[in-house]
N, C-alpha and C. Protein backbone atom coordinates (compact mmCIF):
# COMPACT_ATOMS: atom_id res chain seq x y z
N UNK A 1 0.80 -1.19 0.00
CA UNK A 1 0.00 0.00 0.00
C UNK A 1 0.85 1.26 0.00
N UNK A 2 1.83 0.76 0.90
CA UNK A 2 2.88 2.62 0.70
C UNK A 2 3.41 2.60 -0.36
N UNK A 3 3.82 1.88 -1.39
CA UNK A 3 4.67 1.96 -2.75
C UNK A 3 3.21 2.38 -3.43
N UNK A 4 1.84 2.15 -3.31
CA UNK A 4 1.06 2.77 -4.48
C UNK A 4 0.84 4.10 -4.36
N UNK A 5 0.78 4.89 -3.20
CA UNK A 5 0.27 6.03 -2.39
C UNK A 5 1.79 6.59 -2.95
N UNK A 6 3.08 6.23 -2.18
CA UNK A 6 3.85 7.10 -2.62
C UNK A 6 4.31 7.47 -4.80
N UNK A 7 4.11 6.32 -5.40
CA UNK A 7 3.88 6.00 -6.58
C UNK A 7 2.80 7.16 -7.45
N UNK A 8 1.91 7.40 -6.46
CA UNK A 8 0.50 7.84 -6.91
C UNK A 8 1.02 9.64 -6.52
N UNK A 9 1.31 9.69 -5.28
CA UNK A 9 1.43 11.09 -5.11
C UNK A 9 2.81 11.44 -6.15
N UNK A 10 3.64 10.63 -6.51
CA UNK A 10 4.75 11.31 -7.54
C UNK A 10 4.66 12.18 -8.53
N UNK A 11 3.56 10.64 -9.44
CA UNK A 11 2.51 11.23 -10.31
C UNK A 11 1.59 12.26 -10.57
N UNK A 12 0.75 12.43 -9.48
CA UNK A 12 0.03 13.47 -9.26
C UNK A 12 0.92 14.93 -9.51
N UNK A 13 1.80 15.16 -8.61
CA UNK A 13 2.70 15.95 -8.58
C UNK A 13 2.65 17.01 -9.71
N UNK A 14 3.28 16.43 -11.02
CA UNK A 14 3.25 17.49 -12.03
C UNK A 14 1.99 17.36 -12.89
N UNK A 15 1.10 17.01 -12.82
CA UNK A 15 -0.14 16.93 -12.71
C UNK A 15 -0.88 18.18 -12.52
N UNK A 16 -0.61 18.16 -11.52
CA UNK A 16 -1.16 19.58 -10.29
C UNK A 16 -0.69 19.92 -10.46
N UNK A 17 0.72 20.53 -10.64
CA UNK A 17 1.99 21.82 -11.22
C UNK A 17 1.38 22.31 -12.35
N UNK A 18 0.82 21.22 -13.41
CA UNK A 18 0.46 21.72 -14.86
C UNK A 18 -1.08 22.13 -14.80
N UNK A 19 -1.73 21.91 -13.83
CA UNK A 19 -3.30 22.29 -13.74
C UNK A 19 -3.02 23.64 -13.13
N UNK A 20 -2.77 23.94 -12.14
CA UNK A 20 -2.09 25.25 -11.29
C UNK A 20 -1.76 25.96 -12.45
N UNK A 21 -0.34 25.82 -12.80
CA UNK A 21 0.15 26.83 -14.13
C UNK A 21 -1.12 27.47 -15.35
N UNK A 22 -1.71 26.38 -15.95
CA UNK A 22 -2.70 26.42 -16.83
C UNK A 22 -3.60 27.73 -15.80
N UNK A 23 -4.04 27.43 -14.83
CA UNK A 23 -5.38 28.07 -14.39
C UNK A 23 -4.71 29.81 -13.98
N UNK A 24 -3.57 30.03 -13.75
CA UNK A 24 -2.61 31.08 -13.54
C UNK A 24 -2.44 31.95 -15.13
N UNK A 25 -2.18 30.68 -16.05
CA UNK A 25 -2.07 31.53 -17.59
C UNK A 25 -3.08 32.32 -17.87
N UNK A 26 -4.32 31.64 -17.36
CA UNK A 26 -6.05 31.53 -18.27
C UNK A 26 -6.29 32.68 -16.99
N UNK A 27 -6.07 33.04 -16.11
CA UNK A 27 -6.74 33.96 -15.16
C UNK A 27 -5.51 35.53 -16.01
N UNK A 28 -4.70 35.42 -16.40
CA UNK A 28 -3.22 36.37 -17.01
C UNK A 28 -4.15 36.96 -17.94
N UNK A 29 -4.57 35.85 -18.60
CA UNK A 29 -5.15 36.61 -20.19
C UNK A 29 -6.42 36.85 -19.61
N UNK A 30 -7.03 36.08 -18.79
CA UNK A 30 -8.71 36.63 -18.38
C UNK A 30 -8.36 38.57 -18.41
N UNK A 31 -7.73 38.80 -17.09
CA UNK A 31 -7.03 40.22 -16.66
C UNK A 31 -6.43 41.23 -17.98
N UNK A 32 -5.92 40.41 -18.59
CA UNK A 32 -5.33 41.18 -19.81
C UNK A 32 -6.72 41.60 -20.37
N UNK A 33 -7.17 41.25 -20.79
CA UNK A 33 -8.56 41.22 -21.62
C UNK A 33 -9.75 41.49 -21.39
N UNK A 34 -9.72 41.95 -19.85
CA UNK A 34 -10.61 42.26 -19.13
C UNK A 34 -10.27 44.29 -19.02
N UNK A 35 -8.84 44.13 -18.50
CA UNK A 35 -7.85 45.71 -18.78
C UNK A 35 -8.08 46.31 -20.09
N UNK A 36 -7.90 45.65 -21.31
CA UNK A 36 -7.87 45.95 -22.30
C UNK A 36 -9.28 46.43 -22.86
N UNK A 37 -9.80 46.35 -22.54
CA UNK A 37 -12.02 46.10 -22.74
C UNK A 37 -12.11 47.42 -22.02
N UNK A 38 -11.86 47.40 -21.15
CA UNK A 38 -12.17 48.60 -20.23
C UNK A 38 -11.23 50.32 -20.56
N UNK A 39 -10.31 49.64 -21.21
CA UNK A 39 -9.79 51.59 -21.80
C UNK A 39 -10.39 51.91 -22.65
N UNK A 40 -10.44 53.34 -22.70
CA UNK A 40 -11.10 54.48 -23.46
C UNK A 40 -10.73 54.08 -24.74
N UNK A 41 -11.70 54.25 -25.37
CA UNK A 41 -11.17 53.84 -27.11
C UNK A 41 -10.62 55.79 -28.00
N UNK A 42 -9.35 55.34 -27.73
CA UNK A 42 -8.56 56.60 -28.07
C UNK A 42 -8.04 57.39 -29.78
N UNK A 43 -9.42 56.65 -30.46
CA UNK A 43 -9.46 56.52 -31.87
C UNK A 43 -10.23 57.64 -32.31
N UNK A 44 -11.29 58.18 -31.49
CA UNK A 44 -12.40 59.17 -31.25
C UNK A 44 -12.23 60.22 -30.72
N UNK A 45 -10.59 60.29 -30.59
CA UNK A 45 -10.42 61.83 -29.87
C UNK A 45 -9.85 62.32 -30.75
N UNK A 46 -10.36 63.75 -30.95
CA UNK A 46 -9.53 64.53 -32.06
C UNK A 46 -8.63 65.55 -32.17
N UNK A 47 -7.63 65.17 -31.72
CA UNK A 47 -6.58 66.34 -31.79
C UNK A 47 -6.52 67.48 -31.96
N UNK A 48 -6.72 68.53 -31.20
CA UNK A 48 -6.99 69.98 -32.11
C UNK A 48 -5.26 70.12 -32.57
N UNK A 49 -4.32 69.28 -32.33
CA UNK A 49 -3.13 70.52 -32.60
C UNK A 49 -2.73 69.51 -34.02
N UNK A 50 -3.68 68.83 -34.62
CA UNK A 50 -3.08 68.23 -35.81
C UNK A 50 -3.04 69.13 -37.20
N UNK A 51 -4.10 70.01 -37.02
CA UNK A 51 -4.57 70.56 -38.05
C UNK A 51 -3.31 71.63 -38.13
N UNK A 52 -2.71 72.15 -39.16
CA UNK A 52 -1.85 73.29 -39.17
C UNK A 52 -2.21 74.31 -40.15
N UNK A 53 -2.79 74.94 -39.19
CA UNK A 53 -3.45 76.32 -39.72
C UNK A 53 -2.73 76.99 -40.99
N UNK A 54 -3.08 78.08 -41.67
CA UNK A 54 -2.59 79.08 -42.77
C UNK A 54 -2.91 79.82 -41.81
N UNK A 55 -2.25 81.33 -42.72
CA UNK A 55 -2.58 82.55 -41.72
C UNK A 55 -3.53 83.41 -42.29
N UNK A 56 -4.48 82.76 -43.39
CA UNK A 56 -5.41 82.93 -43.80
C UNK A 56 -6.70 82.06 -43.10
N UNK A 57 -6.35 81.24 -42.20
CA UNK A 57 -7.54 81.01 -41.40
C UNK A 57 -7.74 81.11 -40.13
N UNK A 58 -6.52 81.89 -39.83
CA UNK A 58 -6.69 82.16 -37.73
C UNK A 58 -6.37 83.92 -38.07
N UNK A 59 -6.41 84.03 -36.77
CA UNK A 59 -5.92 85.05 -36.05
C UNK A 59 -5.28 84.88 -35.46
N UNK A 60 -3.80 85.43 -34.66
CA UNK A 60 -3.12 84.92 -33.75
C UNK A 60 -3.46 86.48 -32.85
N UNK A 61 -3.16 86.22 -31.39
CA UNK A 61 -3.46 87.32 -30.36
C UNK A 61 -2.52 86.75 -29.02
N UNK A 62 -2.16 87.75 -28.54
CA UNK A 62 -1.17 87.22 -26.96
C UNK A 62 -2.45 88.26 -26.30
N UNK A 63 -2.77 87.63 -24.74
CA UNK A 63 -3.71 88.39 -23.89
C UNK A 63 -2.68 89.29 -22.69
N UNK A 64 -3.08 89.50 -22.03
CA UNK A 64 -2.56 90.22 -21.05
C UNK A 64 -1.53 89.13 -19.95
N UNK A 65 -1.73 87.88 -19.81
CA UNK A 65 -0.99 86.88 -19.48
C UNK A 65 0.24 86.61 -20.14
N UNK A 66 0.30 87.27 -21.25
CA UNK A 66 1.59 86.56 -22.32
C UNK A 66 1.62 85.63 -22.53
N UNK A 67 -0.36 84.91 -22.96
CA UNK A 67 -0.90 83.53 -23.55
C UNK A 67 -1.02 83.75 -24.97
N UNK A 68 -0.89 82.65 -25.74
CA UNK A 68 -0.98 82.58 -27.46
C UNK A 68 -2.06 82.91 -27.21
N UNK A 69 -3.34 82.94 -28.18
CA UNK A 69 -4.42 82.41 -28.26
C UNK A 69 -4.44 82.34 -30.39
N UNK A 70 -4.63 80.78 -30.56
CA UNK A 70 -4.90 80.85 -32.14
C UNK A 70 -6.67 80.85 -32.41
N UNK A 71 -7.21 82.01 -32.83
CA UNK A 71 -8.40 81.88 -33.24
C UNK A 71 -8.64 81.62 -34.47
N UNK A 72 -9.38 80.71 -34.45
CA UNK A 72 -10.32 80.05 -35.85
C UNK A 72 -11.05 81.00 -36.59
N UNK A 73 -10.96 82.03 -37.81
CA UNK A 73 -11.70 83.06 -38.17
C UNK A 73 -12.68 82.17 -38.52
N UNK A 74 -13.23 81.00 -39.44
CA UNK A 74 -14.54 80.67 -39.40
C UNK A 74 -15.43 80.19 -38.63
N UNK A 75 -14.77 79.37 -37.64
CA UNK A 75 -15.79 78.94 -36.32
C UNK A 75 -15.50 80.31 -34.94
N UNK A 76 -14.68 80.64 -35.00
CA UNK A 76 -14.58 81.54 -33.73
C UNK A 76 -14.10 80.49 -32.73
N UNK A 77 -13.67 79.13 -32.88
CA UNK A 77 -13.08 78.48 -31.65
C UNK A 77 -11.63 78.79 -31.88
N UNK A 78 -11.05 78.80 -30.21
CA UNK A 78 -9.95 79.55 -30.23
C UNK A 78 -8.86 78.35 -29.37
N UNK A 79 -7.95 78.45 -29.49
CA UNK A 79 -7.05 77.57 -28.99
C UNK A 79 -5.80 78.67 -27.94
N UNK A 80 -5.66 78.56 -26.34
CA UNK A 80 -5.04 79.45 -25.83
C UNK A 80 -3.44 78.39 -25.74
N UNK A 81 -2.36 79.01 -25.90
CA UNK A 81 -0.94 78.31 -25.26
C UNK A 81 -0.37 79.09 -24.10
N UNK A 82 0.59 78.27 -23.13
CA UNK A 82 0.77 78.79 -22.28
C UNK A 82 1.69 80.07 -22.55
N UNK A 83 2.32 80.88 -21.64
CA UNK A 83 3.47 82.20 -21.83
C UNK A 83 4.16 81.74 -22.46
N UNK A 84 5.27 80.67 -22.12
CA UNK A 84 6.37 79.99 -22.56
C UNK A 84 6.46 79.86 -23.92
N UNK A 85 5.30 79.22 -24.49
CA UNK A 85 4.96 78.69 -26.23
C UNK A 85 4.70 80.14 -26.84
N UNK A 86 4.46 81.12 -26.29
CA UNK A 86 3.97 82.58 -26.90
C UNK A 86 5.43 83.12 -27.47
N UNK A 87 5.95 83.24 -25.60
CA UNK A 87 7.30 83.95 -26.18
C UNK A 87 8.30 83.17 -27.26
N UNK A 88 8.55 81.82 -26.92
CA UNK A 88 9.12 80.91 -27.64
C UNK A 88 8.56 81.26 -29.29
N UNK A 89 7.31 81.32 -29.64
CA UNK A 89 7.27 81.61 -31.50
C UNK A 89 7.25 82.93 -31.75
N UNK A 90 7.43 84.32 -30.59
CA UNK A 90 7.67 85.45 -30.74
C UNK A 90 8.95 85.48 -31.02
N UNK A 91 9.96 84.73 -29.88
CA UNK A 91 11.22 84.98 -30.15
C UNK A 91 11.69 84.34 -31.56
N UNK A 92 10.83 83.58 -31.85
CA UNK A 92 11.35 82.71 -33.78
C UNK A 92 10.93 83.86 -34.76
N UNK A 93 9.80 84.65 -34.42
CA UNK A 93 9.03 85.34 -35.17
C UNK A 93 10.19 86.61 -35.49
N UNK A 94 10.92 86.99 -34.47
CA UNK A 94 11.66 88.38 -34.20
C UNK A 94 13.06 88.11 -35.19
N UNK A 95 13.39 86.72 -34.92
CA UNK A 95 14.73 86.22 -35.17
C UNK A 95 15.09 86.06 -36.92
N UNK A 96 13.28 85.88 -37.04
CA UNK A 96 13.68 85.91 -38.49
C UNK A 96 13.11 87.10 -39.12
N UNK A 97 12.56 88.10 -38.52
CA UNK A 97 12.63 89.37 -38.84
C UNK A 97 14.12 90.09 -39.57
N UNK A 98 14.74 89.84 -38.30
CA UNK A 98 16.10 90.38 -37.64
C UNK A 98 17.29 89.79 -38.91
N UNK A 99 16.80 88.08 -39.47
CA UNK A 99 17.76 87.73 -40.22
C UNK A 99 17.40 88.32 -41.66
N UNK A 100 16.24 88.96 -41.68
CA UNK A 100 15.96 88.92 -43.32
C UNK A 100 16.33 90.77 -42.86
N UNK A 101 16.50 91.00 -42.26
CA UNK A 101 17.09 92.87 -42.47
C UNK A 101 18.41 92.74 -42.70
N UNK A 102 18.97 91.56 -42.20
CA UNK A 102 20.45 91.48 -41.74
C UNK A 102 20.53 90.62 -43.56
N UNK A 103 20.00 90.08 -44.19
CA UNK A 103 20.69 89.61 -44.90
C UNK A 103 20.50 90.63 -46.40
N UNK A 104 19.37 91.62 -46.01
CA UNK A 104 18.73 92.69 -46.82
C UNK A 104 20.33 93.83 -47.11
N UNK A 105 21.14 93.86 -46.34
CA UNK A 105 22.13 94.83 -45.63
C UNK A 105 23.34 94.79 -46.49
């Protein structure tokens, strides 16, 4: 009787290692797939900064903050940037002022 029992539990052994593992994989992908189901479907959001304006269809304006703001002349929706992004395409704006006098010279 002890050689079948110990015989039997050997067996068993990876048995149960491979039922365990299996039920650990199948709960991995359950979770994966359960995570995955549940995010925002990010296909439906629309970028406002894809579009790249002409300067035939905005207005550009800095407010009293030293914020961009690009307005849309046909819808009137307006897009504000922080100080930083204002001064940053002022200072590009100046620089190439500055190079086309300088190369005018």
């Amino acid at each position: 009787m002890k050689i079948n029992q110990v015989i039997m539990a050997r067996s068993l052994k990876p048995i149960i290692n491979v039922i365990v593992l299996a039920a650990v994989a199948m709960a991995a992908f359950k979770l994966g797939q359960t995570y995955q189901s549940s995010k925002p479907d990010e296909s439906n959001i629309e970028n406002r900064y894809a579009h790249a304006f002409s300067p035939k269809e905005v207005s550009i304006a800095v407010d009293e903050a030293n914020e961009l703001i690009i307005i849309e002349r046909a819808t009137g929706k307006y897009i504000v940037y922080s100080d930083t992004i204002g001064r940053t395409i002022f200072g590009m704006y100046a620089n190439r002022i500055h190079q086309e006098v300088n190369a005018s010279k």
